[in-house]
Protein backbone atom coordinates (compact mmCIF):
# COMPACT_ATOMS: atom_id res chain seq x y z
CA UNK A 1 -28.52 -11.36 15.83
CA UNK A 2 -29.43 -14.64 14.72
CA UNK A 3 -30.16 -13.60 11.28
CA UNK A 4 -29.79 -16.68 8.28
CA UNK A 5 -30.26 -15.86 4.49
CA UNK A 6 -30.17 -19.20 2.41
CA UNK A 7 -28.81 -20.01 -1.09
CA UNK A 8 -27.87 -22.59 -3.52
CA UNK A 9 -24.27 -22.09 -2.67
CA UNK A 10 -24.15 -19.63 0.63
CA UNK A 11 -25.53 -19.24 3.85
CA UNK A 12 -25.85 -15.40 5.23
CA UNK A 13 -24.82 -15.64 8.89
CA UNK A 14 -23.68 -13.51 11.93
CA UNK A 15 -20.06 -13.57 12.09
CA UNK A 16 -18.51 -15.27 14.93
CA UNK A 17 -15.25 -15.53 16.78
CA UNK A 18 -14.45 -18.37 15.19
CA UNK A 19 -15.00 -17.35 12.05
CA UNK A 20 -11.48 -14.90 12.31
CA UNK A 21 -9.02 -17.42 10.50
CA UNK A 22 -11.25 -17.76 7.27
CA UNK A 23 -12.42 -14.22 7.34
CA UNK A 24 -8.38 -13.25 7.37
CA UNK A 25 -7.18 -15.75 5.17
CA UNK A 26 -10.28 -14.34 2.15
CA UNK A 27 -9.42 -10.88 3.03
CA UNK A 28 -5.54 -11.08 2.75
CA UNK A 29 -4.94 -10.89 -0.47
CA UNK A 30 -4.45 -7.38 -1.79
CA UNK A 31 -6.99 -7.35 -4.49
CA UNK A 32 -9.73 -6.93 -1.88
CA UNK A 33 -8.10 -4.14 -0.31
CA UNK A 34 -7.51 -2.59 -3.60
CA UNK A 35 -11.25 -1.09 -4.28
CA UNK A 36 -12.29 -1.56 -0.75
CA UNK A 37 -11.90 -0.25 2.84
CA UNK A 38 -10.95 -3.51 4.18
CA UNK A 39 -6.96 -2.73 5.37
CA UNK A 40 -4.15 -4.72 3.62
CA UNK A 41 -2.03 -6.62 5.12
CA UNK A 42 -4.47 -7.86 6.69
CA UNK A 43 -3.93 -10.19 9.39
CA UNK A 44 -5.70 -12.27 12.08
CA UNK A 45 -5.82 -9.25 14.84
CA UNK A 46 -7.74 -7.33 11.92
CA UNK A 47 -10.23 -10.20 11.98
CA UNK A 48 -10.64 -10.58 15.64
CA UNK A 49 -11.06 -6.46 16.00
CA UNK A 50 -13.76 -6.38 12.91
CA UNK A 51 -15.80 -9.34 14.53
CA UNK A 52 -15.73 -7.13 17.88
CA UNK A 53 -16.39 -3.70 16.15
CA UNK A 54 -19.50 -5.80 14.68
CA UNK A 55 -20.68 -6.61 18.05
CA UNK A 56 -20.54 -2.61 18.87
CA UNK A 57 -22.55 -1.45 15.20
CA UNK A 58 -25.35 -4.30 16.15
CA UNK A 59 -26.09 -2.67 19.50
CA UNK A 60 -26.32 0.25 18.33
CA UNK A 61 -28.63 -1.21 15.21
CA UNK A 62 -26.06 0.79 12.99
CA UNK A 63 -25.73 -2.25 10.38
CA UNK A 64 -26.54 -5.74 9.10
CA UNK A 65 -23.46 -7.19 8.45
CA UNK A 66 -23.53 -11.05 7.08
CA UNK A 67 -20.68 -13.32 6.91
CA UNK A 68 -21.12 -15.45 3.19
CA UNK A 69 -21.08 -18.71 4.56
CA UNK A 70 -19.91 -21.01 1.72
CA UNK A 71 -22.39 -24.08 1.97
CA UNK A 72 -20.21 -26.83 0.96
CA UNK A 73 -16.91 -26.08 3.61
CA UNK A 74 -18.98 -23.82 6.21
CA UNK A 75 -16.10 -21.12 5.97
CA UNK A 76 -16.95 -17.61 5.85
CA UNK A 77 -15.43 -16.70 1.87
CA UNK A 78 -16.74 -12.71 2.16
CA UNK A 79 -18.73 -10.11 3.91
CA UNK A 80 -21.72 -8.49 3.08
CA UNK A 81 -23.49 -5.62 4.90
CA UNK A 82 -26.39 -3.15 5.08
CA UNK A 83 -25.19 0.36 6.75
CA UNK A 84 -26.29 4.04 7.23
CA UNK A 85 -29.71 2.72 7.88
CA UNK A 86 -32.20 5.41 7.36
CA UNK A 87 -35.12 3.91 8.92
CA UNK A 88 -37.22 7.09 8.75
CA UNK A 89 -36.51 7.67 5.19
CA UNK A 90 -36.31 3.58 4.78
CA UNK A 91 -32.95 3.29 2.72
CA UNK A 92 -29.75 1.46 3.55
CA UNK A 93 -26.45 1.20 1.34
CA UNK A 94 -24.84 -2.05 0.65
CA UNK A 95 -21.43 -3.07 0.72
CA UNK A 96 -19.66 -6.40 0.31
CA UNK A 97 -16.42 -8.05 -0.60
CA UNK A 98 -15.58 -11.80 -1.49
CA UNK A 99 -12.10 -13.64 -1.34
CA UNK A 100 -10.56 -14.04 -4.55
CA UNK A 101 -10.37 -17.56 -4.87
CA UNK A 102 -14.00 -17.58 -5.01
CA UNK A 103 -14.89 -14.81 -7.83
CA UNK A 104 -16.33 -15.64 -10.76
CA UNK A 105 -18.84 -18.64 -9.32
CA UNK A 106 -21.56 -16.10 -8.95
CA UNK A 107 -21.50 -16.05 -5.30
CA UNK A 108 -21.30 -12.04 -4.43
CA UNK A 109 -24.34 -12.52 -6.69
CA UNK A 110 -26.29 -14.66 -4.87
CA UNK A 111 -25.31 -12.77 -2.06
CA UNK A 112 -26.92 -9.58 -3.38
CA UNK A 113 -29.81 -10.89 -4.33
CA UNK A 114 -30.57 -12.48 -0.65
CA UNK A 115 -29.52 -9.39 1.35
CA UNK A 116 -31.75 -7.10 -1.52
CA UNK A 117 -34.93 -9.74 -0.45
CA UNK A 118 -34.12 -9.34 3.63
CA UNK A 119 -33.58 -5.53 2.88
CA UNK A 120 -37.12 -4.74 0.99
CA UNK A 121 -38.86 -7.66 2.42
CA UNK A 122 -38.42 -7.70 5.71
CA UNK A 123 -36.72 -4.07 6.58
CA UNK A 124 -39.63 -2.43 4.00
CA UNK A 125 -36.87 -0.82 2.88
CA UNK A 126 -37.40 1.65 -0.55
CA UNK A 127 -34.23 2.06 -1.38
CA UNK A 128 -31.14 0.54 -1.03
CA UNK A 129 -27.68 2.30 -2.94
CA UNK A 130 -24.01 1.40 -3.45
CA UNK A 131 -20.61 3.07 -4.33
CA UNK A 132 -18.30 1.44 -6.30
CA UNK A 133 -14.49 2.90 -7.25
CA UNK A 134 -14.01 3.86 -10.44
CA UNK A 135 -12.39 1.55 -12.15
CA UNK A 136 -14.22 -1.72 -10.22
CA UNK A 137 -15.89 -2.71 -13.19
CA UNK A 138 -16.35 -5.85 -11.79
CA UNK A 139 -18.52 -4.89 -8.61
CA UNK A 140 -20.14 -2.25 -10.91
CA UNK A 141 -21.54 -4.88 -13.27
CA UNK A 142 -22.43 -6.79 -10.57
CA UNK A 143 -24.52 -3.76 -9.22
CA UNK A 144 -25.99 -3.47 -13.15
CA UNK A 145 -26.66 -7.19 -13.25
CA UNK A 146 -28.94 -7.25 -10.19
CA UNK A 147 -30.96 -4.19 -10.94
CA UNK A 148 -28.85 -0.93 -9.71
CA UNK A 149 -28.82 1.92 -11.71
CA UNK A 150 -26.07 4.53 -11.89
CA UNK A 151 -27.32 7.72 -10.54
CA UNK A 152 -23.85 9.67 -10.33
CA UNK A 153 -20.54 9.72 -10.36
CA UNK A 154 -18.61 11.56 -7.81
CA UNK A 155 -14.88 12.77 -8.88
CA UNK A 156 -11.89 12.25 -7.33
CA UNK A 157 -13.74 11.75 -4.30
CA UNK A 158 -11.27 9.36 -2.45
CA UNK A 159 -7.66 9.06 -2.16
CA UNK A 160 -6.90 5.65 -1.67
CA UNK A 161 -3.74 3.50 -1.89
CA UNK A 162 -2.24 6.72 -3.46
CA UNK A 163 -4.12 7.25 -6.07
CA UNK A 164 -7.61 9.45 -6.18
CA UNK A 165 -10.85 7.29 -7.37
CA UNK A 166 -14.14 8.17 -8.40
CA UNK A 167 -16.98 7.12 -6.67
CA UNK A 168 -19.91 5.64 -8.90
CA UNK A 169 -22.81 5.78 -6.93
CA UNK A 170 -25.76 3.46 -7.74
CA UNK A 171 -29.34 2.61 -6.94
CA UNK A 172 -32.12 0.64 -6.45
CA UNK A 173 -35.61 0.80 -5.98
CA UNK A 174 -37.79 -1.54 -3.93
CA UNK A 175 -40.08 -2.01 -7.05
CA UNK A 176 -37.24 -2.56 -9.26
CA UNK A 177 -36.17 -5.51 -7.60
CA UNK A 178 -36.55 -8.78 -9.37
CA UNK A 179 -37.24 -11.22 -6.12
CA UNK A 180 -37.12 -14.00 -8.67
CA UNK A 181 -33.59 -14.85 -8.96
CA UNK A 182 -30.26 -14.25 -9.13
């Protein structure tokens, strides 16, 4: 897929092989496995099976997963991805994560907003949702701040790093979308 979604700060590209050292030095730290799938420890073989497992979901037109490029060092700072593409009933859910040493600059932001543009743009996608867990206030303002809305909220739903989480499960509508800006 050659794919490219431009920002002020980020680039949205196809992962590579070489991208496996910055993707497993962002994901490491144990904050991003905390509220997300991605395992912890995670180390470099993780990397180098995710970029291959990519490959697989691509073929099979599964998902439209973007590396965040981070414009200034060209090293791939998160992950952000379109999956259980519906393209009868033209809706997708998102999902993302972002090394910690780059929150708070409004980059899983910009992120968003570029993958919400390629995703009702250019899929003519409807509707595009997201789960959060319950208590990632964080990713659920996030969600809030680029137009979501939260439809439901599913209990105890996951068991996860032993404890159970709800899911918060949010949406958005093609025509609320504000292709404006961040």
């Amino acid at each position: 897929m050659d794919l490219r979604l431009e920002g002020k700060q980020i680039v949205l590209r196809p992962v590579h092989r070489s991208d496996a050292g910055s993707i497993c030095a962002n994901a490491k730290d144990r904050e991003i496995g905390r509220f997300t799938h991605v395992p912890h420890p995670y180390q470099i073989k993780n990397a180098y099976d995710f970029i291959k497992g990519v490959r697989r979901w691509e073929r099979q037109k599964q998902v439209v997963l973007l590396g965040i490029e981070n414009r200034e060092t060209g090293e791939i700072v998160g992950i952000i991805n379109l999956f259980h593409i519906d393209r009868k009933n033209r809706r997708a859910e998102v999902g993302y994560w972002l090394g910690k040493k780059h929150w708070g600059r409004g980059i899983m932001s910009e992120a968003l907003h570029l993958m919400l543009d390629y995703a009702f743009r250019e899929m003519k996608l409807v509707r595009v949702s997201a789960k959060v867990f319950h208590p990632n206030t964080a990713s659920a303002m996030l969600l809030e701040k680029a137009g979501f809305k939260l439809e439901a909220r599913l209990r105890k739903i996951a068991f996860h790093h032993r404890h159970w989480y709800d899911d918060l499960c949010y949406g958005i509508l093609r025509e609320e979308f504000r292709r404006g800006g961040v």
